[in-house]
C-alpha atoms as a PDB file:
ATOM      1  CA  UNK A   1      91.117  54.537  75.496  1.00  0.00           C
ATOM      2  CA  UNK A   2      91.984  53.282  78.506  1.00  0.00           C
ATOM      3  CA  UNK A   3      89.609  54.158  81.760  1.00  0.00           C
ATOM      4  CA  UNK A   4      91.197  55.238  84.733  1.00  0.00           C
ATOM      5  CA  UNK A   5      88.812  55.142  88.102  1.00  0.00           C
ATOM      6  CA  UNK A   6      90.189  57.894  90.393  1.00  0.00           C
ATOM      7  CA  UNK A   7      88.291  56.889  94.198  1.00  0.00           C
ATOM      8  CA  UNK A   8      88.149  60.372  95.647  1.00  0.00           C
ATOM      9  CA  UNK A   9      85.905  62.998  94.402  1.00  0.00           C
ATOM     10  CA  UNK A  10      87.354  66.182  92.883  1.00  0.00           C
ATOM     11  CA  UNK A  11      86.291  69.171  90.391  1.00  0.00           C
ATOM     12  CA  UNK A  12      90.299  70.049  90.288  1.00  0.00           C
ATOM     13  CA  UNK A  13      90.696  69.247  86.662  1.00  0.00           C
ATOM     14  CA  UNK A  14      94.512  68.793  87.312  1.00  0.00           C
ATOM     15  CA  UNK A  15      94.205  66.459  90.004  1.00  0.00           C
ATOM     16  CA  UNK A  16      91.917  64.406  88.153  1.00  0.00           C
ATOM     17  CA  UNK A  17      93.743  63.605  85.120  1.00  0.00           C
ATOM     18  CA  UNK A  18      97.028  63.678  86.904  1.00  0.00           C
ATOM     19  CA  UNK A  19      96.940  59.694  87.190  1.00  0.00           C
ATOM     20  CA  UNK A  20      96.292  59.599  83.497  1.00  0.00           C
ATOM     21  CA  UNK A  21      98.628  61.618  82.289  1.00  0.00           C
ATOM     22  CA  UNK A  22     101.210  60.075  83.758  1.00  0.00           C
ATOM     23  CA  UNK A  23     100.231  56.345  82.102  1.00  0.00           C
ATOM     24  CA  UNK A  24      99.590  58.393  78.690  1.00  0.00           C
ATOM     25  CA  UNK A  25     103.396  59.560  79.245  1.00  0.00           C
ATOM     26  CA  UNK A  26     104.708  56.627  79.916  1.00  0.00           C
ATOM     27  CA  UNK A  27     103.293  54.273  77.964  1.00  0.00           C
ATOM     28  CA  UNK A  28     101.927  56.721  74.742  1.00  0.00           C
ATOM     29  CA  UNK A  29      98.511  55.221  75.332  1.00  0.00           C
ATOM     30  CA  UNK A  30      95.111  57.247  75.739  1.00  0.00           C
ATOM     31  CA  UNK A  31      93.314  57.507  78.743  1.00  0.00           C
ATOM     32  CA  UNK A  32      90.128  59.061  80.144  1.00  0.00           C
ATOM     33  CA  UNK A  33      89.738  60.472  84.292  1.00  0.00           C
ATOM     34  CA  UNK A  34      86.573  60.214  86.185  1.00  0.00           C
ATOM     35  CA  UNK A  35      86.174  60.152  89.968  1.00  0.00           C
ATOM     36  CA  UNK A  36      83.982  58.125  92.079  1.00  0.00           C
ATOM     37  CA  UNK A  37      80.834  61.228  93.707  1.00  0.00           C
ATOM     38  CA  UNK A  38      80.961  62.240  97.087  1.00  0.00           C
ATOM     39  CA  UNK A  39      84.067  60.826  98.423  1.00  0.00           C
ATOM     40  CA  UNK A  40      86.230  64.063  98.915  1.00  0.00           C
ATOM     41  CA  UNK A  41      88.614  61.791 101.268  1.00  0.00           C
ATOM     42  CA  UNK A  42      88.727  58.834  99.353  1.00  0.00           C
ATOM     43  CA  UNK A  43      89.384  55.407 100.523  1.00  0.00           C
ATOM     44  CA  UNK A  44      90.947  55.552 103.997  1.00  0.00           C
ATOM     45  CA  UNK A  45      89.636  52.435 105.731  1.00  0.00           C
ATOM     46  CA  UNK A  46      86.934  49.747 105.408  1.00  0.00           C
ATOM     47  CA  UNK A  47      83.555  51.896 105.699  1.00  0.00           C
ATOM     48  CA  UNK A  48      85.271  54.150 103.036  1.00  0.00           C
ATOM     49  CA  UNK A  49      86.125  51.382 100.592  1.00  0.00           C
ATOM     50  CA  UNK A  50      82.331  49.265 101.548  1.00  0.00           C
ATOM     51  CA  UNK A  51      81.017  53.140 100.429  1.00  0.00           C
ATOM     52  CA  UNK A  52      82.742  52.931  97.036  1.00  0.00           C
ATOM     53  CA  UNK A  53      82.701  49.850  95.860  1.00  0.00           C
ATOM     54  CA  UNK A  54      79.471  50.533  93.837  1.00  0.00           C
ATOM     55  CA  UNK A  55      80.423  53.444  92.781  1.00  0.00           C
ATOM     56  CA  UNK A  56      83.566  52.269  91.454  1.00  0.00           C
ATOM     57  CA  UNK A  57      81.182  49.932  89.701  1.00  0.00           C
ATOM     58  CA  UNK A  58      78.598  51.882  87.838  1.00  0.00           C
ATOM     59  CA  UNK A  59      81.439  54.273  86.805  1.00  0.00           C
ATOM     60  CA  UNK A  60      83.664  51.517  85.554  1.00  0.00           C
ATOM     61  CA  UNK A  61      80.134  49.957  83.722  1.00  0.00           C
ATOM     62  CA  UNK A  62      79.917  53.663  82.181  1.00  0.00           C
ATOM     63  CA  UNK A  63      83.227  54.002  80.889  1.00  0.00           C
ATOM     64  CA  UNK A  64      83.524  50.915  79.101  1.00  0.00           C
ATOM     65  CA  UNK A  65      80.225  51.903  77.441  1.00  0.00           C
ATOM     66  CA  UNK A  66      82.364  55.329  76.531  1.00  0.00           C
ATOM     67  CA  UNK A  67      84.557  53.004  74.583  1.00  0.00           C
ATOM     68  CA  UNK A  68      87.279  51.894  77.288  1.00  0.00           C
ATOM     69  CA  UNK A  69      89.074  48.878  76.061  1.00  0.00           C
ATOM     70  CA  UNK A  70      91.083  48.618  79.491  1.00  0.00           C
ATOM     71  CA  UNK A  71      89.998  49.957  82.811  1.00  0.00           C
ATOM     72  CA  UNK A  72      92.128  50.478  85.570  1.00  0.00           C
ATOM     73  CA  UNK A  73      91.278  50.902  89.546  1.00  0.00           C
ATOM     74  CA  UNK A  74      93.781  53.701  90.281  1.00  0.00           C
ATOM     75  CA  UNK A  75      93.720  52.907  94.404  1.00  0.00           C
ATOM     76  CA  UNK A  76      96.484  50.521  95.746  1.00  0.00           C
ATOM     77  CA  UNK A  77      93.838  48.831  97.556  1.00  0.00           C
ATOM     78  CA  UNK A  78      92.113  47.509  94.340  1.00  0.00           C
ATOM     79  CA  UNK A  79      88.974  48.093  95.815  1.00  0.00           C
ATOM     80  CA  UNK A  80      85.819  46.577  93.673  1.00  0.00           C
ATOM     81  CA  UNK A  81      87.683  44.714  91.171  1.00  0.00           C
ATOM     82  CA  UNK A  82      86.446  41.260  91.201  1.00  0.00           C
ATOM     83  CA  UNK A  83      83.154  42.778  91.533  1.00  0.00           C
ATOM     84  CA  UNK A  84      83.421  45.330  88.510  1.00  0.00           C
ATOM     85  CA  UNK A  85      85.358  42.487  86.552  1.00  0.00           C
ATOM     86  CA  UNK A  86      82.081  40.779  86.747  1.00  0.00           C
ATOM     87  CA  UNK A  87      80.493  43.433  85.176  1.00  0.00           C
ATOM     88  CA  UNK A  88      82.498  44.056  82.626  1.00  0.00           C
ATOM     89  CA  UNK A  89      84.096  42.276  79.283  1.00  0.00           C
ATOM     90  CA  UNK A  90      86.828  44.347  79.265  1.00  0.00           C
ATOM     91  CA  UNK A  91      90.408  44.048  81.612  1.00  0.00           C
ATOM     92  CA  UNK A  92      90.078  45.454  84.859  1.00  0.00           C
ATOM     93  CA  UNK A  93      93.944  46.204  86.170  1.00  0.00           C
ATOM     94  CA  UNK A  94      94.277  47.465  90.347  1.00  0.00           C
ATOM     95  CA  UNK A  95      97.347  49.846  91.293  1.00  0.00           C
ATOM     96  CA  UNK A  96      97.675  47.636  94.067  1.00  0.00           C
ATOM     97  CA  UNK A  97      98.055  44.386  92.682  1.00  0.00           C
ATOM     98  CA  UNK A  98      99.955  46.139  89.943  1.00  0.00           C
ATOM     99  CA  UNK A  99     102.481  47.723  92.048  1.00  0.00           C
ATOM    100  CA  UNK A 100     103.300  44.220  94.404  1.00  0.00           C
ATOM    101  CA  UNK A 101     103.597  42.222  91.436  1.00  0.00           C
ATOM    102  CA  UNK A 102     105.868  44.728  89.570  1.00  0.00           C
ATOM    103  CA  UNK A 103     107.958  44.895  92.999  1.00  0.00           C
ATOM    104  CA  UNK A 104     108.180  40.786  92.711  1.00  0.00           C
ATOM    105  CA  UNK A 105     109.902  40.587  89.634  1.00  0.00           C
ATOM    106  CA  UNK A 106     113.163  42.082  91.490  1.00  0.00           C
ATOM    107  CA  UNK A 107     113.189  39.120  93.852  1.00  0.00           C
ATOM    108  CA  UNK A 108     114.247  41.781  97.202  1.00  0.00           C
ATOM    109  CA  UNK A 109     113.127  42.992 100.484  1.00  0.00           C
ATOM    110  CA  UNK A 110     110.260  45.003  99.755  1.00  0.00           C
ATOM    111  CA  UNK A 111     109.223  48.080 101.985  1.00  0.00           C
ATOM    112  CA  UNK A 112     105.957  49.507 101.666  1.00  0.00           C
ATOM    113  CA  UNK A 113     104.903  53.226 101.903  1.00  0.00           C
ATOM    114  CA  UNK A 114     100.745  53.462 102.522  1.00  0.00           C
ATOM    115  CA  UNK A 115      98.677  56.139 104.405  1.00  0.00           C
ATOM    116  CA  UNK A 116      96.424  53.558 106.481  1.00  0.00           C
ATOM    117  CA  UNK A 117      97.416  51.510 109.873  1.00  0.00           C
ATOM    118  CA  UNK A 118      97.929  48.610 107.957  1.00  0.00           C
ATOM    119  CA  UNK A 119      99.685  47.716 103.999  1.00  0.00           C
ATOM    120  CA  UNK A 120      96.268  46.766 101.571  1.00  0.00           C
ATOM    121  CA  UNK A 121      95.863  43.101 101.803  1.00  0.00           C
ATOM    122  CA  UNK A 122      96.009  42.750  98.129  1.00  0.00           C
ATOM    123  CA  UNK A 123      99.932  43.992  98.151  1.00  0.00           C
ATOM    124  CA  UNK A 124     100.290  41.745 101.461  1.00  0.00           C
ATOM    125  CA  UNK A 125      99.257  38.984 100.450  1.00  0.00           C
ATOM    126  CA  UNK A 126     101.086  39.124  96.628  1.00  0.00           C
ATOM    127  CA  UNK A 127     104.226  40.075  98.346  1.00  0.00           C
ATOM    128  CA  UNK A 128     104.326  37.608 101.557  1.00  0.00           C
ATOM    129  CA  UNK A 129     107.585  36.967 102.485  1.00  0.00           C
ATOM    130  CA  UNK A 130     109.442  39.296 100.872  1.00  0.00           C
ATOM    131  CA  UNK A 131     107.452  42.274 102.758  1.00  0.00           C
ATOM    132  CA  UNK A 132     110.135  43.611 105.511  1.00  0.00           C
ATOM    133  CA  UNK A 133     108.530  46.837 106.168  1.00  0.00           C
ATOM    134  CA  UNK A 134     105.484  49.228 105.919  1.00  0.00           C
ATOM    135  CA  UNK A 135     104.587  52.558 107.015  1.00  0.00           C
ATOM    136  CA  UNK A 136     102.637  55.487 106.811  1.00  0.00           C
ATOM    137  CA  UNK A 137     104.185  58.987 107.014  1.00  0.00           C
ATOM    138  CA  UNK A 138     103.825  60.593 109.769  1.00  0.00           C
ATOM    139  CA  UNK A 139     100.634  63.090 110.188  1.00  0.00           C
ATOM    140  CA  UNK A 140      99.219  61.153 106.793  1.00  0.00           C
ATOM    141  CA  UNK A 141      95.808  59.595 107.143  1.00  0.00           C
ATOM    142  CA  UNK A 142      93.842  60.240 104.002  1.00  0.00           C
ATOM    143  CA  UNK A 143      94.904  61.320 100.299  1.00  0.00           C
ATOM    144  CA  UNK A 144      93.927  64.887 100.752  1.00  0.00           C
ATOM    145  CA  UNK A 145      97.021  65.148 103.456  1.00  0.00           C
ATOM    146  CA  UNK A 146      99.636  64.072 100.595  1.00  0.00           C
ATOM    147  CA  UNK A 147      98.818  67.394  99.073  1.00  0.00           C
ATOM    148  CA  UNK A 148     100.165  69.629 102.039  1.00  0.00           C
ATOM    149  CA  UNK A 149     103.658  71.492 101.602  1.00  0.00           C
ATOM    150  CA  UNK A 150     105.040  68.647 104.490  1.00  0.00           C
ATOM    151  CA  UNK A 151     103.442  65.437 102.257  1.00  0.00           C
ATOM    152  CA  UNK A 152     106.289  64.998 100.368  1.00  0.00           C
ATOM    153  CA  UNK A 153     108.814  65.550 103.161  1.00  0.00           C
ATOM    154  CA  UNK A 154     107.231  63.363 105.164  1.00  0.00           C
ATOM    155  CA  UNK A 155     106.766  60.560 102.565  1.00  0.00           C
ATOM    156  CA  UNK A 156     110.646  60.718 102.023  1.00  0.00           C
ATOM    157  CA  UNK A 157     111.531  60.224 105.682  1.00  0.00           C
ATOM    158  CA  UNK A 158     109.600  57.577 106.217  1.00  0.00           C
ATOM    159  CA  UNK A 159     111.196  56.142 102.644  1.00  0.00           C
ATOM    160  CA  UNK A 160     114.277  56.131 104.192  1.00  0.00           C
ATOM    161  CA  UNK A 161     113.349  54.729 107.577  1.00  0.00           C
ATOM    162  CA  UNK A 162     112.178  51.528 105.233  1.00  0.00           C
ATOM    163  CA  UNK A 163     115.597  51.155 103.487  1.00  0.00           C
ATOM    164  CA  UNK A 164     117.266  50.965 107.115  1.00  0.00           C
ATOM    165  CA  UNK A 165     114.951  48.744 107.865  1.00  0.00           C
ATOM    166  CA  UNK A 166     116.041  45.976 105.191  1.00  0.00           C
ATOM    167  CA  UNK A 167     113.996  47.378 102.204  1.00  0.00           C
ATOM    168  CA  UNK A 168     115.955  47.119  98.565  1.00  0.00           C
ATOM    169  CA  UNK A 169     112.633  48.047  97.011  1.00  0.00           C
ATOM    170  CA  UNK A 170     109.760  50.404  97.442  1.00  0.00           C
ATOM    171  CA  UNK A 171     106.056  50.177  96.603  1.00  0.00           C
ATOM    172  CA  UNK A 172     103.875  52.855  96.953  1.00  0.00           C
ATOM    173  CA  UNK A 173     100.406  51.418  98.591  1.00  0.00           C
ATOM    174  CA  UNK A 174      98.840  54.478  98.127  1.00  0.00           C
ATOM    175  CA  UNK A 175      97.996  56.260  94.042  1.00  0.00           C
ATOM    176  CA  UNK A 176      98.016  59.781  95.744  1.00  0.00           C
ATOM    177  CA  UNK A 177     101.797  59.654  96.005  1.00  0.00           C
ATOM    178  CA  UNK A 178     101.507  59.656  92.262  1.00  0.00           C
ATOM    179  CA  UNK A 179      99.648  62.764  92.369  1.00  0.00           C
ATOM    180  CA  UNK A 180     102.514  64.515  94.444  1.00  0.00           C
ATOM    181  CA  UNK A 181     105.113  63.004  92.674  1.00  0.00           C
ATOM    182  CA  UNK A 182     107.172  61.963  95.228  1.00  0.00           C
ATOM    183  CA  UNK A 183     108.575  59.196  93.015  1.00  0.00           C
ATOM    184  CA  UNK A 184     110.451  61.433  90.903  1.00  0.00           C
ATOM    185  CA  UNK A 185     111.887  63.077  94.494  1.00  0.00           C
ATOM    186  CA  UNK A 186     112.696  59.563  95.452  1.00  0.00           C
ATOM    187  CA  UNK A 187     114.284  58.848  92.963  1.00  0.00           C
ATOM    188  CA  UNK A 188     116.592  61.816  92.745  1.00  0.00           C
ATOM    189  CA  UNK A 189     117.294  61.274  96.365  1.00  0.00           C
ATOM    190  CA  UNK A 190     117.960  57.587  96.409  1.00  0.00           C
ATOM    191  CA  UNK A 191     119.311  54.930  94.855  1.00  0.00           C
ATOM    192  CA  UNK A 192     116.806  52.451  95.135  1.00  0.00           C
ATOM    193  CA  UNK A 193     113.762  51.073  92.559  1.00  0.00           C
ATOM    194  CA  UNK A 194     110.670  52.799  93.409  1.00  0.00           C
ATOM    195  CA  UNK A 195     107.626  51.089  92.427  1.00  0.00           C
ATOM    196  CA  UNK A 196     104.848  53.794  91.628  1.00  0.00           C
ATOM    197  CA  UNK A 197     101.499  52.151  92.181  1.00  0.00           C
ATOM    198  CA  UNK A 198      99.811  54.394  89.075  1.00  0.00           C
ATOM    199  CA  UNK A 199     103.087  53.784  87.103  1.00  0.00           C
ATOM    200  CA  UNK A 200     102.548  50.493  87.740  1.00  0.00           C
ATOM    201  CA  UNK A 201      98.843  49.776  86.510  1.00  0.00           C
ATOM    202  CA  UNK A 202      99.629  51.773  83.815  1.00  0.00           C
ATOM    203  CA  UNK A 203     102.295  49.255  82.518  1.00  0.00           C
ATOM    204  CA  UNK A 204      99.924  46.225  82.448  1.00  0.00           C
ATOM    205  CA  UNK A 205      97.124  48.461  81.134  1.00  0.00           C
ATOM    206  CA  UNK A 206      98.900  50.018  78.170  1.00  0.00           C
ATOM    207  CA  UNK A 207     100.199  46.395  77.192  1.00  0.00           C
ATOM    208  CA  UNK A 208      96.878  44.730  76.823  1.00  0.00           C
ATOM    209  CA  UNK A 209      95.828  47.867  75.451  1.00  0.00           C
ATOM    210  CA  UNK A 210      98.424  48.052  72.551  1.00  0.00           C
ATOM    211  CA  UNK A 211      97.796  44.191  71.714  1.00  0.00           C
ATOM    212  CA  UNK A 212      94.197  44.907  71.404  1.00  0.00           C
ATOM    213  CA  UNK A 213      94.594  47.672  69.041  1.00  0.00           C
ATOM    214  CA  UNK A 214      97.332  45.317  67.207  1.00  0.00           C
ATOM    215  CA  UNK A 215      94.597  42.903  66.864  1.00  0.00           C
ATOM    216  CA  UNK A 216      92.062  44.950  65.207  1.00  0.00           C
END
């Protein structure tokens, strides 16, 4: 199986496995959902990530003793992963990392899409100069917001305020825009490659996931 590490708290079974299901469609690769306790808000700035970092650990410790061959951090901020790759002797994938160097292989303008003040310095730093653009829709400050009636509207506005601004690619900088599925909106919408952070990780994962079970 592969692990997937959701970094807000929920008992909405749906929402859970959402990010899962979506790799395990994709890529025809098992996966298994747990959250992170106590973080009904997620990861929305630095106390918020310091807060979860071991948790992220001990969870991503306990899955690979579940049987986890892969793990992935499903939070475009990659939060813990150097840390939990120490703890672990299986691959350790981040959405964010994922997602920027998924959006690198095109070789454009890049506009990012996030839901704090600033892009995640993992997806800054991997896309440097091709970054022309980020925001964060308006009235959208944590991942609970993305699941309001206006999330997806407001997502797709500020999509298209990126585009005029230069952008021939999008990356999502935040996994709960997976769990709205504003992708598939995008996509409909515009003509333009949208890089889906949970789409992304789920790529990498499921590859060193189907060459370790081609191995065995």
């Amino acid at each position: 199986m592969i692990g997937v590490i959701r970094v807000f708290t929920t008992e909405i079974e749906e929402i859970l496995e959402q990010h899962g299901k979506i790799i395990s469609k994709s890529y025809g690769v098992p996966t298994i959902n747990k959250c992170i306790p106590d973080q009904p808000l997620g990861i929305f700035n630095v106390e918020t990530e310091e807060m979860a970092v071991p948790k992220i650990v001990s969870l991503g410790k306990s899955l690979e003793q579940e049987g986890c061959k892969v793990l992935t951090i499903s939070c475009a901020a990659d939060p813990a992963i150097e840390e939990l790759r120490k703890e672990v002797a299986i691959p350790v994938i981040g959405a964010g990392s994922a997602a920027a160097l998924t959006a690198l292989a095109f070789g454009q303008p890049v506009g990012v899409l996030g839901i704090t003040d600033t892009p995640p310095p993992v997806i800054e730093n991997l896309l440097g100069n091709l970054l022309v653009g980020y925001l964060r829709p308006e009235g959208v400050t944590n991942t609970t917001d993305l699941l309001t009636p206006t999330g997806r509207t407001r997502g797709l506005e500020a999509v298209k305020q990126l585009l005029n601004q230069g952008a021939k690619v999008i990356v999502f900088a935040c996994t709960g825009f997976s769990t709205i599925g504003l992708a598939d909106l995008l996509r409909q919408e515009l003509d333009v490659p949208i890089i889906d952070g949970v789409e992304a990780e789920g790529l990498f994962a499921s590859t060193l996931y189907k060459q370790q079970a081609s191995n065995a």
